[in-house]
Protein backbone atom coordinates (compact mmCIF):
# COMPACT_ATOMS: atom_id res chain seq x y z
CA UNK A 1 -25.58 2.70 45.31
CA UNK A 2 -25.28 -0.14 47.46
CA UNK A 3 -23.22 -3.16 47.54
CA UNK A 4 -25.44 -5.35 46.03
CA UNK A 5 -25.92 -2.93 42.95
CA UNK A 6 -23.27 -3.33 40.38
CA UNK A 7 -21.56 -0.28 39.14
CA UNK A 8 -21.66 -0.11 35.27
CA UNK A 9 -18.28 -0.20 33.55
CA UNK A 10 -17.19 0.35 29.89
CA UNK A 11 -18.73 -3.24 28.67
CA UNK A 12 -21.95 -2.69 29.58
CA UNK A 13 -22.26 0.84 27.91
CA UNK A 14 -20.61 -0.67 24.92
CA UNK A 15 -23.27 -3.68 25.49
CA UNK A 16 -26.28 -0.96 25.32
CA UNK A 17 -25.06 0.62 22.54
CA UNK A 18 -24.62 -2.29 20.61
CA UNK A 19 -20.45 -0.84 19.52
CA UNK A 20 -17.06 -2.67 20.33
CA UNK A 21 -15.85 -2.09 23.75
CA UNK A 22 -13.01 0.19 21.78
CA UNK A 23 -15.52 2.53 19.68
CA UNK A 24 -17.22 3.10 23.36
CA UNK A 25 -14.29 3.94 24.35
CA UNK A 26 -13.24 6.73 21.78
CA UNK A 27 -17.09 8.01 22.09
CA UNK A 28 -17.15 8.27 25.24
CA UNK A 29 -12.84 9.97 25.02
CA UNK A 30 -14.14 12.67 22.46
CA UNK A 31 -11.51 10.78 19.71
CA UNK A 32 -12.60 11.97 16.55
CA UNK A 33 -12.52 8.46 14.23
CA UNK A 34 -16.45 7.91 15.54
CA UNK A 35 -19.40 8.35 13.92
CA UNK A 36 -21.56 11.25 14.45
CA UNK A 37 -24.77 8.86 15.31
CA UNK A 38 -22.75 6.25 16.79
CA UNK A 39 -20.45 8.74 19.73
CA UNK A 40 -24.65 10.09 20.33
CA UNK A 41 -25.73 6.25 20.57
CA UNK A 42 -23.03 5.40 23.12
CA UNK A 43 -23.62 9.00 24.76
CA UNK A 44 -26.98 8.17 25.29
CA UNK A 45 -26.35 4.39 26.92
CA UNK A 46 -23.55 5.88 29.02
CA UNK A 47 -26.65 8.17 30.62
CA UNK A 48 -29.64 6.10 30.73
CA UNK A 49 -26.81 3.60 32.59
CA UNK A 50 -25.54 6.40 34.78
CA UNK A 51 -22.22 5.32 33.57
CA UNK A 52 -19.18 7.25 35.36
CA UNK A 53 -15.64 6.81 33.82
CA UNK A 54 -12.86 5.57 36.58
CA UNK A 55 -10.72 8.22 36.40
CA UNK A 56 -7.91 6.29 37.05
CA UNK A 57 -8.80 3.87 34.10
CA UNK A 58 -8.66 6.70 31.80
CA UNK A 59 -5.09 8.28 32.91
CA UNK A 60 -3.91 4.34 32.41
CA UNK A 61 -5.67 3.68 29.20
CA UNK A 62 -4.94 7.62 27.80
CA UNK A 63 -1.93 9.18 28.33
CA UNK A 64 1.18 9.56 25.69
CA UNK A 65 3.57 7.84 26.03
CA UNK A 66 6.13 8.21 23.08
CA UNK A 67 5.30 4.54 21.53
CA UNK A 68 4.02 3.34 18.51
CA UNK A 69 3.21 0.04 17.19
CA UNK A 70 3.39 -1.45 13.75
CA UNK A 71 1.64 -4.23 12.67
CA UNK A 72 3.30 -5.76 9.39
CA UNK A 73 2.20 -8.60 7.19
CA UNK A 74 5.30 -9.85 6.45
CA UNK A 75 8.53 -8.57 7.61
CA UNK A 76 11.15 -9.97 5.19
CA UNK A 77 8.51 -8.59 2.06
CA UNK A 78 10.09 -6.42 -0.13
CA UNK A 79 7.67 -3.82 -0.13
CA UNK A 80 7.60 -3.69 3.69
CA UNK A 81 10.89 -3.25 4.49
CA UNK A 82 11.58 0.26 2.54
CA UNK A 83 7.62 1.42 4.31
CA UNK A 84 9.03 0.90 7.55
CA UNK A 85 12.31 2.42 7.25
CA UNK A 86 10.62 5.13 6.28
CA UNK A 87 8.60 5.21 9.05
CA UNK A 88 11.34 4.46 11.54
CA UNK A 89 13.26 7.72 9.75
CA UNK A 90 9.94 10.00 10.47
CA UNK A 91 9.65 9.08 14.63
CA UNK A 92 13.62 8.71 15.17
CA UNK A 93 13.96 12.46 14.53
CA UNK A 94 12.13 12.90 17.67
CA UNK A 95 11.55 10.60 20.92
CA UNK A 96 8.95 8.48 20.16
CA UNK A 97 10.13 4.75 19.89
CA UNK A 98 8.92 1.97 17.39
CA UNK A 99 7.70 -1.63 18.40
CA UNK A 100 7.57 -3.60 15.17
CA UNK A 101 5.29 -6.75 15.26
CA UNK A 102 5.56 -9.18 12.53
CA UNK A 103 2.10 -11.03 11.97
CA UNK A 104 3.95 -13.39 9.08
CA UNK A 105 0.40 -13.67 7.34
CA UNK A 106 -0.94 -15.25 10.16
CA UNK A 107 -4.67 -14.20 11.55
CA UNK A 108 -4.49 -15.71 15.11
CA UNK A 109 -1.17 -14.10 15.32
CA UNK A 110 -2.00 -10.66 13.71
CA UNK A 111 -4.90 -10.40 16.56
CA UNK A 112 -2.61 -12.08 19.43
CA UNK A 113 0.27 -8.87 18.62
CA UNK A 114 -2.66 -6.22 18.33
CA UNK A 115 -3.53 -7.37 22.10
CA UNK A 116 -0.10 -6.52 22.80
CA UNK A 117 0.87 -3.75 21.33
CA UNK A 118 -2.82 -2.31 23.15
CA UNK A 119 -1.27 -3.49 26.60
CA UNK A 120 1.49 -1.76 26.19
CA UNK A 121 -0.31 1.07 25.29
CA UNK A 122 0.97 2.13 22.09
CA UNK A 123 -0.35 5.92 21.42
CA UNK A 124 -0.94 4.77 17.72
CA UNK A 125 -0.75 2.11 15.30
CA UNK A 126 0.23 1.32 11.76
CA UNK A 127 -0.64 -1.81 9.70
CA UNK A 128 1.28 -2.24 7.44
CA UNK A 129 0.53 -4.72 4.26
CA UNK A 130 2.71 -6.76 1.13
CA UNK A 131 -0.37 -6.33 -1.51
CA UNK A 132 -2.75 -3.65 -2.75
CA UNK A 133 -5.73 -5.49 -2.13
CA UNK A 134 -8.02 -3.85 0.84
CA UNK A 135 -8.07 -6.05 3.43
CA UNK A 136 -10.46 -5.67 7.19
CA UNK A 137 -10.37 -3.11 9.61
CA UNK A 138 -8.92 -3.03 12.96
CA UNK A 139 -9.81 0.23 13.76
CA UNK A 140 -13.13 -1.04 15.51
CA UNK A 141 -10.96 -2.60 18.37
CA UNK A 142 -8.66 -0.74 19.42
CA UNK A 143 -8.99 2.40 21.07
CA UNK A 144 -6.53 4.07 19.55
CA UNK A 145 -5.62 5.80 16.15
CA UNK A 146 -4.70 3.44 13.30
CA UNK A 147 -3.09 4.17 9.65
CA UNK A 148 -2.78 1.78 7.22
CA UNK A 149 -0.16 1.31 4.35
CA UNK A 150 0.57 -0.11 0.95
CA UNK A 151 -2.38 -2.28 2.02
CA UNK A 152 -5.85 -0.36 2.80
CA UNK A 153 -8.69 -1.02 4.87
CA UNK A 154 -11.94 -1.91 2.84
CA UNK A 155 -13.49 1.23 4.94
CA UNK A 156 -13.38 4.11 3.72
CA UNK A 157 -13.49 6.13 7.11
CA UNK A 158 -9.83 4.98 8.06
CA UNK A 159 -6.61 6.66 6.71
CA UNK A 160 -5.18 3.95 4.38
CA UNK A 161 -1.93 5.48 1.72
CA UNK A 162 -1.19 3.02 -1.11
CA UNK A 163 1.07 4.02 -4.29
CA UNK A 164 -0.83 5.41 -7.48
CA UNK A 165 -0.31 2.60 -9.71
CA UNK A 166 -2.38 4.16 -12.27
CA UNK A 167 -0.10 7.00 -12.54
CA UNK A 168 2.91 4.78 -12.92
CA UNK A 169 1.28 2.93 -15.09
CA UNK A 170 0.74 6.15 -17.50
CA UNK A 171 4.24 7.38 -16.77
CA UNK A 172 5.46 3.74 -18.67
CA UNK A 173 3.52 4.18 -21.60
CA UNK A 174 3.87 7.65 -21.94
CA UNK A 175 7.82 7.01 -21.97
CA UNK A 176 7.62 4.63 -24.64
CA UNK A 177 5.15 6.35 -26.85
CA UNK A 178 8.01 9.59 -26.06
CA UNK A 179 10.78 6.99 -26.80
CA UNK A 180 8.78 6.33 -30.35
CA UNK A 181 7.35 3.01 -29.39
CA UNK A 182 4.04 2.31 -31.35
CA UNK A 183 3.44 -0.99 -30.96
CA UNK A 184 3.25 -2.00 -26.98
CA UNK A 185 2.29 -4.88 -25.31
CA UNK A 186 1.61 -5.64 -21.53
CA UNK A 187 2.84 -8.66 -19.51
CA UNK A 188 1.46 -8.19 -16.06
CA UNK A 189 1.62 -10.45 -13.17
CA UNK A 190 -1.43 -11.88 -11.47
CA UNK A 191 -5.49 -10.81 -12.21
CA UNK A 192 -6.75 -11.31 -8.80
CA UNK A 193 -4.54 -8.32 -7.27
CA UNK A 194 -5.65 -5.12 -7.73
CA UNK A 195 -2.07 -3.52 -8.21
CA UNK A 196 -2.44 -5.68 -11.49
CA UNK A 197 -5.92 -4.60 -12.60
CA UNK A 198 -5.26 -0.40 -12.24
CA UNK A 199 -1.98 -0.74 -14.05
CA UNK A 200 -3.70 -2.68 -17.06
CA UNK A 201 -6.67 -0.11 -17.14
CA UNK A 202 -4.75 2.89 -16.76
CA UNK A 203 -2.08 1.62 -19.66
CA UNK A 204 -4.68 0.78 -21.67
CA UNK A 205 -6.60 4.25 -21.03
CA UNK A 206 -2.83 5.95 -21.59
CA UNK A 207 -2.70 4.25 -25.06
CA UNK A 208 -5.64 5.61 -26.10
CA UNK A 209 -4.83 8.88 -25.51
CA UNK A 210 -1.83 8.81 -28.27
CA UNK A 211 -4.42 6.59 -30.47
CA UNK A 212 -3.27 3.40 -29.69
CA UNK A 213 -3.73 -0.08 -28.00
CA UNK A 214 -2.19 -2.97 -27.05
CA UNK A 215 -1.01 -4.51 -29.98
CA UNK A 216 -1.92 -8.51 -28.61
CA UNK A 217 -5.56 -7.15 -28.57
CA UNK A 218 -5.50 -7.28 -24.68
CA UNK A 219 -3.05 -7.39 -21.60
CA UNK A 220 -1.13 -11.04 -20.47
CA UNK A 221 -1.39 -12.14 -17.43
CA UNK A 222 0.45 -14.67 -15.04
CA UNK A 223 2.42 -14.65 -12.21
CA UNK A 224 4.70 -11.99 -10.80
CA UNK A 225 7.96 -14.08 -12.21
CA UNK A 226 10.56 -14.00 -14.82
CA UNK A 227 9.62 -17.35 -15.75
CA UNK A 228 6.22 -15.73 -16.62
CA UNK A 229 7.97 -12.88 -18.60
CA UNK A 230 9.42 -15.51 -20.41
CA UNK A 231 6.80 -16.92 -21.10
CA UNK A 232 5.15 -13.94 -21.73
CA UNK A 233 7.35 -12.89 -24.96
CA UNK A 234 6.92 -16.37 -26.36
CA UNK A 235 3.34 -16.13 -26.35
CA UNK A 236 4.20 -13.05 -28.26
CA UNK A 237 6.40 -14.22 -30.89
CA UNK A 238 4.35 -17.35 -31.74
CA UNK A 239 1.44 -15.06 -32.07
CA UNK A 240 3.50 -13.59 -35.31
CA UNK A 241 2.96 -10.06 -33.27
CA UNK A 242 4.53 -7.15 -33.92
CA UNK A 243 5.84 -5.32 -30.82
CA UNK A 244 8.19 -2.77 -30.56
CA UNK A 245 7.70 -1.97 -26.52
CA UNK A 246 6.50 -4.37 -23.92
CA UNK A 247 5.12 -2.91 -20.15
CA UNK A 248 5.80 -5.48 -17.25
CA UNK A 249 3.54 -5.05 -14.58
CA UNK A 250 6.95 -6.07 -12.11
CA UNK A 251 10.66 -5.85 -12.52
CA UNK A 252 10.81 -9.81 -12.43
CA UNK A 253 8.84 -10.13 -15.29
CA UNK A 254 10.51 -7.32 -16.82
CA UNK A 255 13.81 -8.99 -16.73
CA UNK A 256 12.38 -12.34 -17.83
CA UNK A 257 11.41 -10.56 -20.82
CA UNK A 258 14.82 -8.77 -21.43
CA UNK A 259 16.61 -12.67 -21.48
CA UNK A 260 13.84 -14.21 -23.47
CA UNK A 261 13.91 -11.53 -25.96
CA UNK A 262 17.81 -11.56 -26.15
CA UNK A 263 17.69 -15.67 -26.55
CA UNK A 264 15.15 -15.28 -29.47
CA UNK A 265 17.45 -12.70 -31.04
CA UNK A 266 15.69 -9.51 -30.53
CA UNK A 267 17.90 -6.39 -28.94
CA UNK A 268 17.05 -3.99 -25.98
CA UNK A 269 16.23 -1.85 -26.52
CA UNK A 270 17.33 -1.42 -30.32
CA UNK A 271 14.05 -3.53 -30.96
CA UNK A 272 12.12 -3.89 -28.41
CA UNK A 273 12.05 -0.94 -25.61
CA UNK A 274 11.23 -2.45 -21.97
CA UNK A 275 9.38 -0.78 -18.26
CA UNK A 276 9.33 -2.41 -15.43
CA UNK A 277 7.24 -1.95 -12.30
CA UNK A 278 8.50 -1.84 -8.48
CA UNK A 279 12.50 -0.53 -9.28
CA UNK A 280 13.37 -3.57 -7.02
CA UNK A 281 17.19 -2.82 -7.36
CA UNK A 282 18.14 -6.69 -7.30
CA UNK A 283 16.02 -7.01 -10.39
CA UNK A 284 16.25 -3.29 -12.13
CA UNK A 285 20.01 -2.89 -12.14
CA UNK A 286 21.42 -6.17 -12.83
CA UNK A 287 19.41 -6.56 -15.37
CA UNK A 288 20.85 -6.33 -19.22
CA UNK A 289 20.32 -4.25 -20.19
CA UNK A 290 19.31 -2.10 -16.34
CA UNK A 291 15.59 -1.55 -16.60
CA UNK A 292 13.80 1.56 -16.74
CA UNK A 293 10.90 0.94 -14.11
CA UNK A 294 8.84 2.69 -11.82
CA UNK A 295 9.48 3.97 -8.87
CA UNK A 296 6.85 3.78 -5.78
CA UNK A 297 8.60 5.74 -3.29
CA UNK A 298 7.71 3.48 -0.46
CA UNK A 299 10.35 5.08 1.84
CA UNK A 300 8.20 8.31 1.42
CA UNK A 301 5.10 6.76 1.97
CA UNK A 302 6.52 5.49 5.31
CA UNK A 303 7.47 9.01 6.17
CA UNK A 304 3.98 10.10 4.87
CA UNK A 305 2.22 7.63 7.43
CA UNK A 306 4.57 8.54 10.44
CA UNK A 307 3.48 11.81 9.75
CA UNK A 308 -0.54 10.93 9.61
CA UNK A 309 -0.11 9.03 12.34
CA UNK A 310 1.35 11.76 14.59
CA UNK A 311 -1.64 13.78 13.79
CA UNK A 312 -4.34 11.85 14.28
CA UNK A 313 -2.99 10.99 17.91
CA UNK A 314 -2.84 14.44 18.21
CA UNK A 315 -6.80 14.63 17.28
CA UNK A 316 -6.41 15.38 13.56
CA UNK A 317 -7.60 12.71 11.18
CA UNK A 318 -8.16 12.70 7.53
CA UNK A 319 -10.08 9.08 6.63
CA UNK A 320 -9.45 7.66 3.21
CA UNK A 321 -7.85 6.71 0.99
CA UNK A 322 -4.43 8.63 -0.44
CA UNK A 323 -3.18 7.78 -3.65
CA UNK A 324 1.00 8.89 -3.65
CA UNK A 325 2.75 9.63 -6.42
CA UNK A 326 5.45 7.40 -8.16
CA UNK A 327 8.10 8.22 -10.19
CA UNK A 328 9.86 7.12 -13.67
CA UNK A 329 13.23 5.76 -13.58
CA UNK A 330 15.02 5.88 -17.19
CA UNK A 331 17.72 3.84 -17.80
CA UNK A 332 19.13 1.30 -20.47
CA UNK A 333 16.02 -0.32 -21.14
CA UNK A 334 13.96 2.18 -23.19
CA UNK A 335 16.88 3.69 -24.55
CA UNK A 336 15.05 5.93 -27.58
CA UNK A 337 15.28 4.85 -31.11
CA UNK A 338 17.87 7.75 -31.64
CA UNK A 339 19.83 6.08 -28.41
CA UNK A 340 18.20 8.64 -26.13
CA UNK A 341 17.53 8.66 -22.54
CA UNK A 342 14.78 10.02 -21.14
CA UNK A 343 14.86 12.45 -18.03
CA UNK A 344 13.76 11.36 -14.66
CA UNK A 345 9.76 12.18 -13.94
CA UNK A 346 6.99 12.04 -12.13
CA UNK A 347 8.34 13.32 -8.89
């Protein structure tokens, strides 16, 4: 080759191929998160280019080197915060170290800290969301393995964990239909998250099993508020329903419910048995009565996504998306109509 000739580098195979400069990368690396047609594709630039790989590129760009990054939506959100201590518990049993990156909902500043966390080459990365709707990949552009939690990627050949919400949604109603509640209602929060829509069609599918359906005809929605579950019950009571149990799709609505039902004059759970959603302590326990929610383990799911994480930088992946269980938390709330409590389930 002589001086005049350009060598071809990384962008132009990338170029040929008609792939991100990061999914050339993995082709050409052997990383397993590629396509069958697309690692041949890029194979077959990097030839007809009589591409050669700068060995000293690949030992910077390569090696381990005990870091991960995670990418959060929102640092000070309560469902990140129990995710990442989670995760911080999985890697600070061993010696790999955590940078946390806080993108505070911001675009420009979610893809300014993914930059960064790639220069300081991070062996992995985990983006981690505040809502259950899918939201885009980064996998494409970055050349290194990426998990995502509570909030998945829309494809389906990353590794995204979320909490079942339809099994905690069945666990609710199949408490009080077990605590001999009849006549149920739903007040969830709001339509347009998907958290919202698999709890309302997998309580409605649960009271169908034992026969039953919501006794307002369909589920309430609004915002994820105790104003709302006030409001909520007083949409009730001026209907002339008759309710017996009431499933909150959040333990802020739950607890707006408990007060607006105690200021109308109706007893928890002596009248009206109550689930909430989330077991957000500052909501669940002070609560009066304390609520019986549901449980989303999101300090397990943390320690779940450590764990896929370590695995697919060591080569093994397993793209899609994993449902994890949740659990039932009885307490005051849904006390039975002998006074019973239930047992704790779903673990």
């Amino acid at each position: 080759m002589t001086k005049a000739e350009k060598r071809p580098v990384l962008t132009d195979v990338a170029m040929a191929a008609g792939v991100s400069v990061a999914t050339a990368s993995k082709a050409l690396n052997g990383r397993n998160h590629v396509n069958k047609n697309t690692r041949q594709r890029v194979l077959d630039a990097a030839e007809k280019l009589n591409f050669s790989p700068n060995p000293f590129a690949q030992a910077l760009n390569f090696p381990v080197t005990g870091t991960i990054g995670v990418l959060t939506a929102d640092l000070s959100s309560r469902f990140v915060l129990p995710i990442l201590m989670g995760v911080e518990e999985a890697f600070g049993a061993g010696s790999t170290s955590v940078i946390i990156s806080d993108a505070r909902k911001d675009l420009v500043r979610e893809k300014f800290l993914l930059q960064t966390l790639i220069a300081k080459r991070v062996d992995g990365i985990i983006v981690l969301g505040d809502d259950a709707n899918a939201r885009p990949s980064l996998s494409e552009h970055v050349p290194v393995p990426v998990v995502y939690a509570y909030t998945p990627s829309i494809l389906a050949t990353d590794c995204s964990f979320t909490p079942d919400n339809a099994m905690g949604a069945a666990l609710a109603i199949d408490h009080l239909v077990a605590r001999g509640r009849r006549k149920i209602a739903m007040i969830n929060g709001e339509p347009r998250f998907e958290a919202a829509q698999e709890r309302s069609s997998a309580a409605k599918t649960a009271l169908e099993s034992h026969g039953l359906g919501f006794v307002s005809g369909e589920v309430l929605y609004g915002d994820w508020s105790e104003s709302w579950g006030r409001q909520g019950v007083r949409a009730l009571l001026n209907a002339r329903l008759d309710f017996d149990g009431i499933f909150c799709g959040s333990d802020q609505i739950a607890r707006g419910v408990v007060d607006a039902l105690r200021e109308e004059g109706h007893s928890v759970p002596q009248d009206v048995g109550v689930v909430g959603f989330d077991d957000w302590e500052l909501f669940s326990t002070t609560s009066r009565p304390p609520l019986t929610t549901i449980d989303m383990n999101l300090e397990h799911m943390g320690r779940a996504v450590a764990g896929e994480l370590a695995a697919a930088i060591a080569g093994v992946t397993r793209p899609g998306l994993h449902k994890l269980p949740v659990r039932l938390v009885p307490r005051e709330s849904t006390a039975g109509l002998d006074g019973s409590l239930a047992t704790r389930v779903g673990k």
